[in-house]
Protein backbone atom coordinates (compact mmCIF):
# COMPACT_ATOMS: atom_id res chain seq x y z
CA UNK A 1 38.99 13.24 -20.50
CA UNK A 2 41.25 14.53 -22.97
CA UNK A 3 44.11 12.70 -24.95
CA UNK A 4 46.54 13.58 -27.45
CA UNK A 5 47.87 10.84 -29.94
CA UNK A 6 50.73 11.15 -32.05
CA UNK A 7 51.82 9.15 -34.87
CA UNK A 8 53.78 9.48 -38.13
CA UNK A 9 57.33 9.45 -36.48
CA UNK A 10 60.37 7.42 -38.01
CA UNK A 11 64.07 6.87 -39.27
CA UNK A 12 64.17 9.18 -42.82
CA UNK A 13 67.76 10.32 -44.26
CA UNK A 14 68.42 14.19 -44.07
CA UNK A 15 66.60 16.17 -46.64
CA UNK A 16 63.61 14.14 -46.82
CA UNK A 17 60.28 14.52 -45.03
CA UNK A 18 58.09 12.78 -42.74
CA UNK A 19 54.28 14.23 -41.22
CA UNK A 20 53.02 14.15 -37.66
CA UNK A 21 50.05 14.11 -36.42
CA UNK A 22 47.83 14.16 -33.62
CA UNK A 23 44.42 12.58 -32.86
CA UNK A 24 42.72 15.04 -29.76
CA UNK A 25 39.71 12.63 -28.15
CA UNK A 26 37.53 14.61 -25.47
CA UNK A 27 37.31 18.06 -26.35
CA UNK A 28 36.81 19.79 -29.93
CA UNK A 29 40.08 20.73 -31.77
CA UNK A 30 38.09 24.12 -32.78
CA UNK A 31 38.42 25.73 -29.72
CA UNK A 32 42.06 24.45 -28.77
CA UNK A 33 45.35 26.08 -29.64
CA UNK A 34 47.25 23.58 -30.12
CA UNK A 35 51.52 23.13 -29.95
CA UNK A 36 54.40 21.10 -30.68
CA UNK A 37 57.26 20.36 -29.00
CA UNK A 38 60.42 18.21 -29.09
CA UNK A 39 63.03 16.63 -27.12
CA UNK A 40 66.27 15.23 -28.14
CA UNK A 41 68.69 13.43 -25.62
CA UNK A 42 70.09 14.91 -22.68
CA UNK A 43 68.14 18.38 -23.93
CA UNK A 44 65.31 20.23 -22.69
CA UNK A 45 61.81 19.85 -24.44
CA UNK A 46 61.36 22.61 -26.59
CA UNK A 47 58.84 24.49 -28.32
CA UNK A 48 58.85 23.83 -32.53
CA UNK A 49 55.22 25.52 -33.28
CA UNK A 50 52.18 26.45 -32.73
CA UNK A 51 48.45 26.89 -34.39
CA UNK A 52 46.02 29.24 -32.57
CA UNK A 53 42.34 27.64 -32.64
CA UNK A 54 40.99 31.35 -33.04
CA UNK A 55 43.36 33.23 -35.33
CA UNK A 56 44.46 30.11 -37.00
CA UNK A 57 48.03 32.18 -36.88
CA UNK A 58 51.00 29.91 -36.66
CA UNK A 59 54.15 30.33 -34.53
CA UNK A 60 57.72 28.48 -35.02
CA UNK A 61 60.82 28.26 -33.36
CA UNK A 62 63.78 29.46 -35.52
CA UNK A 63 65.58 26.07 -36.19
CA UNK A 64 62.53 24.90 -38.27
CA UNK A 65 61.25 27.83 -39.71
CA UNK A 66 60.98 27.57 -43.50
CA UNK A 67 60.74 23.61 -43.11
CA UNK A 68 58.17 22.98 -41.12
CA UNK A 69 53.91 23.40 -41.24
CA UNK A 70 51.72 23.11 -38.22
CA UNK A 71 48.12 22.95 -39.59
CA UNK A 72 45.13 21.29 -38.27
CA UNK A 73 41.58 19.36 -39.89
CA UNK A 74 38.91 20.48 -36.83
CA UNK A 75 36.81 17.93 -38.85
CA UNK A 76 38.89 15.13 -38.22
CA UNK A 77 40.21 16.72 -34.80
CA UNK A 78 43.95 15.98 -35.50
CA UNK A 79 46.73 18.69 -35.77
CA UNK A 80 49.68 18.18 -38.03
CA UNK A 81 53.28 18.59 -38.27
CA UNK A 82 54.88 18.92 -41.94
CA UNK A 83 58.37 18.06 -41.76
CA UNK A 84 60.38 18.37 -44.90
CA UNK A 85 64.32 19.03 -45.46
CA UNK A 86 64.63 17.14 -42.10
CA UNK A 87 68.40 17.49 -40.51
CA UNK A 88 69.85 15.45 -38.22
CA UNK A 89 69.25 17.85 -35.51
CA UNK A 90 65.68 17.77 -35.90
CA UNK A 91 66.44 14.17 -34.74
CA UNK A 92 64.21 14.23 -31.37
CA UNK A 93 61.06 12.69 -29.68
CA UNK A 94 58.07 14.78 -30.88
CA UNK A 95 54.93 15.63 -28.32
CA UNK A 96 51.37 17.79 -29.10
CA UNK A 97 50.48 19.81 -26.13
CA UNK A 98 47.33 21.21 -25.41
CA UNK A 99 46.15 23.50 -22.42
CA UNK A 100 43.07 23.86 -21.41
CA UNK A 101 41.60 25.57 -18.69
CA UNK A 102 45.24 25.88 -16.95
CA UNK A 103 45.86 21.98 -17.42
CA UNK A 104 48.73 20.75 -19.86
CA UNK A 105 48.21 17.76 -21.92
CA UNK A 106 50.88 15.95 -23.93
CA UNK A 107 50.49 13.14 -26.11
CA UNK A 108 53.14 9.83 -25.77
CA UNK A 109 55.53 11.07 -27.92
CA UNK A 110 57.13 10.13 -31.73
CA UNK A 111 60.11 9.32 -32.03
CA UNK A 112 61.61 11.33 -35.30
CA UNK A 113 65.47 9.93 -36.29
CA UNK A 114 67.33 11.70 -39.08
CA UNK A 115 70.53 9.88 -40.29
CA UNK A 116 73.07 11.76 -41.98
């Protein structure tokens, strides 16, 4: 059984920085790509970046590009999400995905608030 846990989430002013992560249980990180994604209110989830488990190459969307690292510890089998010059439109709820073998899995959620 595979989970995804995510914690590090939190209220932080604009321009400071907070980091994600997310604990994978069940299968080994190594051989996982691994994604995040966010959500803000009354938006779609979206895509924010992404760390390949066999490249290692990373992926972002636009918005966060420049501010943000994915990176991962297969040691520890957690992925992380550096967030720094945060905006108040990064203000969202923040999920890890996983697929494997054509199944999605998506951790709980963390909820990331920037105030202004």
């Amino acid at each position: 059984q595979v989970q995804l846990v995510e914690s590090g989430g939190g209220l932080v002013q604009a321009g400071g920085s907070l980091r994600l992560s997310c604990l994978v249980s069940g299968r080994p990180l190594s051989s996982i790509t691994m994604r995040w994604f966010r959500q803000a209110p009354g938006k779609e989830r979206e895509f924010v970046a992404s760390n390949t488990w066999s490249s290692g190459s990373t992926s972002y969307v636009d918005s966060v590009k420049g501010r943000f690292t994915i990176s991962r510890d297969n040691a520890k089998n957690t992925v992380y999400l550096q967030m720094n010059s945060l905006k108040p439109e990064d203000t969202a709820v923040y999920y890890c995905h996983a697929r494997i073998n054509s199944l999605d899995y998506w951790g709980q959620g963390t909820q990331v608030t920037v105030s202004s």
